[in-house]
Protein backbone atom coordinates (compact mmCIF):
# COMPACT_ATOMS: atom_id res chain seq x y z
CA UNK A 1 33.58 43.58 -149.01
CA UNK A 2 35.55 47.00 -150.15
CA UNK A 3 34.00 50.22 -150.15
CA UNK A 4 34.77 52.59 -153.08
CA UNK A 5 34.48 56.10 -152.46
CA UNK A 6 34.21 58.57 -156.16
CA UNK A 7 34.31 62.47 -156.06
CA UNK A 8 32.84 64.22 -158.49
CA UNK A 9 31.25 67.89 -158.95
CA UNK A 10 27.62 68.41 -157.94
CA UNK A 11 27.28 72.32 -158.69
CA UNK A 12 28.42 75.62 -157.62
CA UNK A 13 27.51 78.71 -156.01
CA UNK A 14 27.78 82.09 -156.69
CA UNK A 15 28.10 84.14 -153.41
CA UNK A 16 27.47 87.96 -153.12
CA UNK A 17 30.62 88.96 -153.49
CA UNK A 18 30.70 87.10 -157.09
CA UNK A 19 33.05 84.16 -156.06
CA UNK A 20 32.53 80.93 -157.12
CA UNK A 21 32.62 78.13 -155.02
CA UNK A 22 32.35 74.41 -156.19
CA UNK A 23 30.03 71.87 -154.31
CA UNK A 24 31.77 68.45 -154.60
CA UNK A 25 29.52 64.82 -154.56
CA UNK A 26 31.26 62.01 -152.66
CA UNK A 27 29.46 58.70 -153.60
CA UNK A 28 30.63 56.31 -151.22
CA UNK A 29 29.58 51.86 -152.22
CA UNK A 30 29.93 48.35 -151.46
CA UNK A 31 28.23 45.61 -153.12
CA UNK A 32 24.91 46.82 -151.60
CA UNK A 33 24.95 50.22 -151.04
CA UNK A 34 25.48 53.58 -152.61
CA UNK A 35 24.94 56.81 -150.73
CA UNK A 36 25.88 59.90 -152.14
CA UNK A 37 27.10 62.99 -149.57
CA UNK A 38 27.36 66.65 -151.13
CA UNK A 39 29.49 69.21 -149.23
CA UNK A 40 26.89 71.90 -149.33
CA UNK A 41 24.81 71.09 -145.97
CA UNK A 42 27.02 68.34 -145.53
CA UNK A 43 23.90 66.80 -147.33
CA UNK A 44 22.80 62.67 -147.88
CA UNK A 45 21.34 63.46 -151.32
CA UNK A 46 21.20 60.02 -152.15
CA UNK A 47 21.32 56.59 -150.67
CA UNK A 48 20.05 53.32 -153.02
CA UNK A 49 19.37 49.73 -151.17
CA UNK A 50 18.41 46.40 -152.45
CA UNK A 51 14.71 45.40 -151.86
CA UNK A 52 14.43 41.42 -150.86
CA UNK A 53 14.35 40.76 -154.63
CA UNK A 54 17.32 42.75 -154.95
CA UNK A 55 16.41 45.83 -156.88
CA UNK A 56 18.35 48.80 -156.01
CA UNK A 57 15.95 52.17 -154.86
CA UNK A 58 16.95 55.59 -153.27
CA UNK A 59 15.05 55.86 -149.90
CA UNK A 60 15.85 59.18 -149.47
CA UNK A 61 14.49 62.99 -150.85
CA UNK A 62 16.33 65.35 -151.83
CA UNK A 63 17.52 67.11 -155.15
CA UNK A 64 19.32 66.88 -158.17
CA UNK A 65 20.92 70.05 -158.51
CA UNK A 66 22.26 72.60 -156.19
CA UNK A 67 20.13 75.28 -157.32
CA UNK A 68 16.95 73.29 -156.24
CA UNK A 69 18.94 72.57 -152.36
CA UNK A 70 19.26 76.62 -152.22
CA UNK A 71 15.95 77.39 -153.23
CA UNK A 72 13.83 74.85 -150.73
CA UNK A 73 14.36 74.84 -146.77
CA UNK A 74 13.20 71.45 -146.29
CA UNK A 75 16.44 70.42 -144.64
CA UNK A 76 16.07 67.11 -146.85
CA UNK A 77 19.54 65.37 -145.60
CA UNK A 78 21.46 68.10 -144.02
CA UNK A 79 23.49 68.25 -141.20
CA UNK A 80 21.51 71.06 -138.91
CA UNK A 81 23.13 73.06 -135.94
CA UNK A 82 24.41 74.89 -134.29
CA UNK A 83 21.57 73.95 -132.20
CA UNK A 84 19.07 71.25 -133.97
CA UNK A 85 15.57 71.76 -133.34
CA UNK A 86 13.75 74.57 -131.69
CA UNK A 87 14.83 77.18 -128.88
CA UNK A 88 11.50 78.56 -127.53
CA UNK A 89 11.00 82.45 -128.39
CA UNK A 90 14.24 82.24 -129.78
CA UNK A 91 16.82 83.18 -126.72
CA UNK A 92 18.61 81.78 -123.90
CA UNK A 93 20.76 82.49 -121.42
CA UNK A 94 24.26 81.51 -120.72
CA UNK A 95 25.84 82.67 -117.15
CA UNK A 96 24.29 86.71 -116.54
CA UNK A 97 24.40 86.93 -120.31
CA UNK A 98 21.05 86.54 -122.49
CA UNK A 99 21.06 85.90 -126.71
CA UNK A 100 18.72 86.64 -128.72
CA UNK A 101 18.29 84.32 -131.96
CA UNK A 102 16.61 84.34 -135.02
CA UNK A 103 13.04 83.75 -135.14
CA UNK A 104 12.38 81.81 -138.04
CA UNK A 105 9.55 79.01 -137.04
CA UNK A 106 6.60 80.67 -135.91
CA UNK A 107 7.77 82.26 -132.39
CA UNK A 108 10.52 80.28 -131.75
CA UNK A 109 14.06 79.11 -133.55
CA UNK A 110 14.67 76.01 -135.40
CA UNK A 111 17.37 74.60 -136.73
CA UNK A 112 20.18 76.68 -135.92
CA UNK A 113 18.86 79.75 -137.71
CA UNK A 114 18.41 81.41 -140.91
CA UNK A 115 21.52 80.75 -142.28
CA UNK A 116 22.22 77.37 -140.48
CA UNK A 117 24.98 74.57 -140.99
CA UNK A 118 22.08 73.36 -143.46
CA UNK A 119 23.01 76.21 -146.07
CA UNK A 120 26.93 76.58 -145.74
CA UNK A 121 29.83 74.86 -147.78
CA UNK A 122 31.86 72.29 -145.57
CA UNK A 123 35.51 71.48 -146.06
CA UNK A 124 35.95 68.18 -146.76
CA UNK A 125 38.70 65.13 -146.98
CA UNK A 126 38.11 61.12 -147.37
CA UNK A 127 39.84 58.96 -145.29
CA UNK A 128 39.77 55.26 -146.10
CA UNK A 129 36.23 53.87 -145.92
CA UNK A 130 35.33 57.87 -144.54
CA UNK A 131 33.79 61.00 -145.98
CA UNK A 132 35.24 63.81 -143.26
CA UNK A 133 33.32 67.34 -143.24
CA UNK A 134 34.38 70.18 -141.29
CA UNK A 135 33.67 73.69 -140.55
CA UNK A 136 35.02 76.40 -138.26
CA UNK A 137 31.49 78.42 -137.30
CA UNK A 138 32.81 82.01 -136.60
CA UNK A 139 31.62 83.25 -132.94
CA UNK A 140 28.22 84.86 -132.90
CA UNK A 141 26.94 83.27 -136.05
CA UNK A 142 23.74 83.43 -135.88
CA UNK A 143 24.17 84.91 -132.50
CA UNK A 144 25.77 82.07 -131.14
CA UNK A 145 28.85 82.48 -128.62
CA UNK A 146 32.21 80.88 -129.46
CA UNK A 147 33.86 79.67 -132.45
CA UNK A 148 32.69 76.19 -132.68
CA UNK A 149 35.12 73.85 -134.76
CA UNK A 150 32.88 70.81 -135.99
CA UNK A 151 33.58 67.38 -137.89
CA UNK A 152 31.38 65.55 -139.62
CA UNK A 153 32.37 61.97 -140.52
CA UNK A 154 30.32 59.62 -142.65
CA UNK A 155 31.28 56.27 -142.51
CA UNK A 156 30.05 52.94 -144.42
CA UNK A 157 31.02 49.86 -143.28
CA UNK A 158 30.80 46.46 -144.97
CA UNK A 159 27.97 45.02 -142.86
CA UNK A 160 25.71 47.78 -144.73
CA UNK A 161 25.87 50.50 -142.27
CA UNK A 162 26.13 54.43 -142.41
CA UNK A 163 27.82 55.79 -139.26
CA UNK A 164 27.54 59.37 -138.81
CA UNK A 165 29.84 60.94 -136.17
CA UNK A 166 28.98 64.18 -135.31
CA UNK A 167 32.60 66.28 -133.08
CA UNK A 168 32.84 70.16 -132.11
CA UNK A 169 34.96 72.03 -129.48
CA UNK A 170 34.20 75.46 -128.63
CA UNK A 171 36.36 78.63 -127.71
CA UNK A 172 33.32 79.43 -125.20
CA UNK A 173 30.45 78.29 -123.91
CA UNK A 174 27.93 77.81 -126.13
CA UNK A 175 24.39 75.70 -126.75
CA UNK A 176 25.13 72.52 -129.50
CA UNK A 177 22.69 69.98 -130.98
CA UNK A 178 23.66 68.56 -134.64
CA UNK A 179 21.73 65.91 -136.39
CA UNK A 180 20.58 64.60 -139.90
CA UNK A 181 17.73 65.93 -141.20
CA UNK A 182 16.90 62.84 -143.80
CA UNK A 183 13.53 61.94 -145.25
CA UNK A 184 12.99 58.41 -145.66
CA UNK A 185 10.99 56.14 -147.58
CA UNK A 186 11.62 52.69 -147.66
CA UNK A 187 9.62 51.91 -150.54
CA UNK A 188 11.53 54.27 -152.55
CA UNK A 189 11.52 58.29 -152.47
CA UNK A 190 8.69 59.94 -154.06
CA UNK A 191 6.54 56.30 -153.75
CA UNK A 192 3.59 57.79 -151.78
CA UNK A 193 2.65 57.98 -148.26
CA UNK A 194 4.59 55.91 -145.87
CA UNK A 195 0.92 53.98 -144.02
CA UNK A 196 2.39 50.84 -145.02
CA UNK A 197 5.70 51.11 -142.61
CA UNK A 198 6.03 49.44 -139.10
CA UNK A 199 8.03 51.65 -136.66
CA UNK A 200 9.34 50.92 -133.08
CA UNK A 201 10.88 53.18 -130.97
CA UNK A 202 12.69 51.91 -127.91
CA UNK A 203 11.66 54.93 -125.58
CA UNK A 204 9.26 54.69 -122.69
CA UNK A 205 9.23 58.61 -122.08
CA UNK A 206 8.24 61.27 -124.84
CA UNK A 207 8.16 65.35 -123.97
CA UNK A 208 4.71 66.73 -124.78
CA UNK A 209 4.89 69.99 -126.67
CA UNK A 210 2.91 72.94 -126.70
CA UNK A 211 0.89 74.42 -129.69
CA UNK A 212 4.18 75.88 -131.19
CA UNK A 213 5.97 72.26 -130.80
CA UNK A 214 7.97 73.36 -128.14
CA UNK A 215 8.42 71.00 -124.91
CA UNK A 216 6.23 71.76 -122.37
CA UNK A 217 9.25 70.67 -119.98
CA UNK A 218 7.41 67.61 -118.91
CA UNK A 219 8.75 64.32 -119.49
CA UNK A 220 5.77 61.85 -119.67
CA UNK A 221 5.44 58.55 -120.41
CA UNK A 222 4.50 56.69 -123.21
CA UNK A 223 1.86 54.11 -121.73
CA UNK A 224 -1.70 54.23 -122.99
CA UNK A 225 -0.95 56.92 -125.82
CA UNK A 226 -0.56 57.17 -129.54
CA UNK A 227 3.38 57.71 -128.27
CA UNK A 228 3.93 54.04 -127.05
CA UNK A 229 5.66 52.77 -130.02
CA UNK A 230 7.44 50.48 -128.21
CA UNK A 231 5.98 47.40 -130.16
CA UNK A 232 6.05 47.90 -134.21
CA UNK A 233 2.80 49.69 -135.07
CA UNK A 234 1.79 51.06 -138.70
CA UNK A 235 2.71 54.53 -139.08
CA UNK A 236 -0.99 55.11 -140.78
CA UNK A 237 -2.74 53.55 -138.10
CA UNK A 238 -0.86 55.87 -135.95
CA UNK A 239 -1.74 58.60 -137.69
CA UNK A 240 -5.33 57.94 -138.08
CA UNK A 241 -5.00 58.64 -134.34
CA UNK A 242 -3.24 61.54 -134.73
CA UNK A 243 -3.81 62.99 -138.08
CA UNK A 244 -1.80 66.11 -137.76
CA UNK A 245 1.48 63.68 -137.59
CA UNK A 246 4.31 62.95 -135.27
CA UNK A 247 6.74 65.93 -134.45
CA UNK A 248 7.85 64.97 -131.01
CA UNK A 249 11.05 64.03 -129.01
CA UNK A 250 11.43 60.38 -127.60
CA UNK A 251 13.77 60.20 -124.33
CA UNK A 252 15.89 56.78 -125.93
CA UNK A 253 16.02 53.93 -123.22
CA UNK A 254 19.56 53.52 -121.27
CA UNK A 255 21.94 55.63 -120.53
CA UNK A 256 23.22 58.76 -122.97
CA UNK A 257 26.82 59.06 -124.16
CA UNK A 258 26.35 54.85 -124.81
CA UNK A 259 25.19 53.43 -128.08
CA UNK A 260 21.62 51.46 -127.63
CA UNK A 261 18.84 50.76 -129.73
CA UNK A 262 16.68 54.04 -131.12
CA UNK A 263 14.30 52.31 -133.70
CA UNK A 264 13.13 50.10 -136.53
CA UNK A 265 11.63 50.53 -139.49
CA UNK A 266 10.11 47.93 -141.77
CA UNK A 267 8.46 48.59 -145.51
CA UNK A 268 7.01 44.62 -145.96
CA UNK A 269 6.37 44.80 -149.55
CA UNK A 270 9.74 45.98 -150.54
CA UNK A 271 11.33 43.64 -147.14
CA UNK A 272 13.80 46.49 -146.50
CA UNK A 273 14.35 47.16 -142.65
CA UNK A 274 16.17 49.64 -140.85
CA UNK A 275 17.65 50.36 -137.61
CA UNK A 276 18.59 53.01 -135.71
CA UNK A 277 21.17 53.05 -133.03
CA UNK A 278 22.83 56.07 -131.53
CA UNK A 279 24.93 57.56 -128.03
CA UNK A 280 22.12 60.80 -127.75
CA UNK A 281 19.61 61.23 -125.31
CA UNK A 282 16.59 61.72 -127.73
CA UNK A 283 15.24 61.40 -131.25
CA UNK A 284 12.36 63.29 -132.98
CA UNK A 285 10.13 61.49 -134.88
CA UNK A 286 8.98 63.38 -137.95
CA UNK A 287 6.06 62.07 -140.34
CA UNK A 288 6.87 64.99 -142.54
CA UNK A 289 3.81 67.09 -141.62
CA UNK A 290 5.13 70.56 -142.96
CA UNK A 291 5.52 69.03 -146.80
CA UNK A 292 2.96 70.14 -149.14
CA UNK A 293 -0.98 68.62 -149.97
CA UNK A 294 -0.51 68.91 -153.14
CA UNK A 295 2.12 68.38 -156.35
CA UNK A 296 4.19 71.26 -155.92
CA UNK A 297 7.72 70.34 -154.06
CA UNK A 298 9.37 68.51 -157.05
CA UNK A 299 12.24 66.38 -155.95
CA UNK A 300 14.71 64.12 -157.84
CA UNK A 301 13.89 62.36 -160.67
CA UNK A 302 10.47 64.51 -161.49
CA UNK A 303 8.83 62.93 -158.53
CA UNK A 304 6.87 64.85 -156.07
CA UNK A 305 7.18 65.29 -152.00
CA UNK A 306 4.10 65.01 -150.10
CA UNK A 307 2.56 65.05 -146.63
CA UNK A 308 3.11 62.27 -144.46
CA UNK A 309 5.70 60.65 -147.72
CA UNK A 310 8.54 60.47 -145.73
CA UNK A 311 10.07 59.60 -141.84
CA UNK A 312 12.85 61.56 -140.13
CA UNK A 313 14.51 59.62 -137.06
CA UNK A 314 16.58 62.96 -135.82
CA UNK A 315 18.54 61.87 -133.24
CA UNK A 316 19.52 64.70 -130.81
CA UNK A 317 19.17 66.35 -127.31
CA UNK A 318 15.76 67.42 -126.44
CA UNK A 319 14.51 70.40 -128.19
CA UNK A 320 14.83 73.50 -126.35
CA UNK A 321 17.01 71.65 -123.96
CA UNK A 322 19.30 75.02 -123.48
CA UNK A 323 16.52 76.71 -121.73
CA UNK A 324 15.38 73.51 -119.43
CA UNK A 325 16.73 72.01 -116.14
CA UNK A 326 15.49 69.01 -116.26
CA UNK A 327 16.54 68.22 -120.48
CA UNK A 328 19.86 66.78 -120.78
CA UNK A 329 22.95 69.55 -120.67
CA UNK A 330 23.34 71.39 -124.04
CA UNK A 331 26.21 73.07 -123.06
CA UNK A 332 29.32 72.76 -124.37
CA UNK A 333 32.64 74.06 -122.44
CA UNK A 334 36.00 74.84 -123.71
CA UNK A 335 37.66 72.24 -122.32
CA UNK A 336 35.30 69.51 -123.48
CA UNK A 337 34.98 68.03 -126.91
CA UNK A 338 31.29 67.20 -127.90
CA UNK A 339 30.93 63.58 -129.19
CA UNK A 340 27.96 61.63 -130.59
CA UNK A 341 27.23 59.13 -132.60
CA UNK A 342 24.87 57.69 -134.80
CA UNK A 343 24.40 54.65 -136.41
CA UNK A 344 22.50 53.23 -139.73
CA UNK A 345 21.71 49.46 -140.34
CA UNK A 346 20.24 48.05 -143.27
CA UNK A 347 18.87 44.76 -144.23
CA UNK A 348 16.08 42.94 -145.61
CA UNK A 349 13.54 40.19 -144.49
């Protein structure tokens, strides 16, 4: 099976100082998959699998323009750092130095700020069956220390996997977590609410948050809570349990730094089925909580973006991890190279 990879223009920005810069579309296919990557974000604004009847359908939101990515902080897609997640109150400390970061989600900081990796241009270069992004993040960006030189590589393979690698080094010490922020549908983006998906996730410990989603710092486990999703369970059973959703960190099974088993998902109807396998510590589970009631967020096509529509599998450390002795390290040194990998399967039943 060969994979084709087109480039093609998906828009451009105007910065402040009037220069133009163009956002180029990389759509990347075998014979059953198309995903589409944009350089802006380092996006997935697309990505079309066959159902068990073989009808193609994007499983992903997103936009089709730039104007609408720059106008909505969603983070449909996106590669997020330099630190994914939240950072409680927004500052951390690093040797007898403290920093102080942008507060931008309630108290705390998500997502690597207000201008995060999520709203910058990425350099970009395609090698073979590989989409390569990269970015040099100037030190103190966003009040982070070091210059942090990051690759991106999106890979598909020809057993119907997306590999995302994620690759930084540092010129000091500095916190990292990167991830994909992508909202997924199985039954096709913009179908409805996903009730009608069976998720497993192949972690016996979660970390309960407090009332600004932040990690308490304890890692509990799973048994005899609506967080033991260790067999398949319907997401809206699960959320008739816990109507306000599923915003929470999973502590994956095994060891971290080794590839293992993060989840499934399965849409019956449609017979599509995805798995998640990754080398991080953690994932976040996201039922897409934060999306509106009502038709207002307009995504591709015309179709509207709704609570509980859509499932992010964020693999990542911990939240908040920086600030935390018992999380997983988050620091990265400047004689280490931060490496992590992710890893996308898709098939039918």
């Amino acid at each position: 099976m060969s994979i084709s990879i087109r480039t093609s223009c998906f828009g451009e920005i105007t910065g402040k100082d009037g220069c133009i810069q163009k956002v180029d579309r990389f759509t990347m296919s075998n014979e059953s998959i198309e995903v589409e990557i944009v350089t802006y974000g380092a996006c997935i604004t697309s990505l079309k699998i066959p159902d068990k009847n073989g009808k193609m359908c994007d499983i992903v939101m997103g936009f089709d323009n730039i104007s609408d990515y720059l106008n909505h902080s969603q983070y449909f897609g996106c590669i997020v750092g330099r630190y994914a997640n939240r950072i409680a109150t927004g500052q951390f400390t690093l040797g007898d130095k403290t920093y102080f970061l942008a507060i931008n989600n309630g108290p705390n900081h998500l997502h690597g700020g207000m201008k995060g990796f999520d709203k910058v241009i990425w350099d970009s270069a395609v090698q073979g069956n590989k989409v390569i992004l990269s970015r040099l993040s100037p030190s103190m960006e966003e009040n982070f220390p070091g210059e942090l030189q990051c690759y991106i590589t999106y890979e598909l393979t020809d057993r119907n996997e997306i590999i995302i690698h994620y690759e930084a080094t540092t010129t000091e010490m500095t916190p990292i977590n990167l991830t994909n922020h992508s909202y997924f549908n199985l039954a096709g983006h913009g179908s409805g609410k996903i009730y009608d998906h069976l998720i497993s996730l192949n972690a016996d410990y979660y970390t309960p948050v407090d009332e600004t989603l932040v990690p308490t710092g304890s890692i509990c486990p799973v048994d005899s809570t609506h967080f033991d999703l260790r067999e398949p369970k319907l997401i809206g059973a699960l959320l008739e349990q816990n109507p306000e959703g599923y915003d929470h960190n999973f502590c994956i099974n095994g060891s971290p730094g080794i590839e293992r088993k993060v989840a499934s998902v399965y849409h019956p109807e449609s017979g599509r089925y995805m798995e998640v396998h990754s080398t991080q510590p953690g994932v976040q589970f996201y039922t897409a909580n934060f999306l509106p009631e009502d038709d207002i967020l307009q995504g591709k096509e015309g179709k509207y973006y709704k609570k509980h529509s859509a499932f992010c599998l964020e693999t990542q450390n911990y939240p908040d991890a920086i600030n935390q002795v018992n999380f997983p390290n988050a620091v990265l040194n400047p004689d280490e190279v931060y490496s992590h990998a992710t890893r996308l399967s898709f098939s039918v039943k």
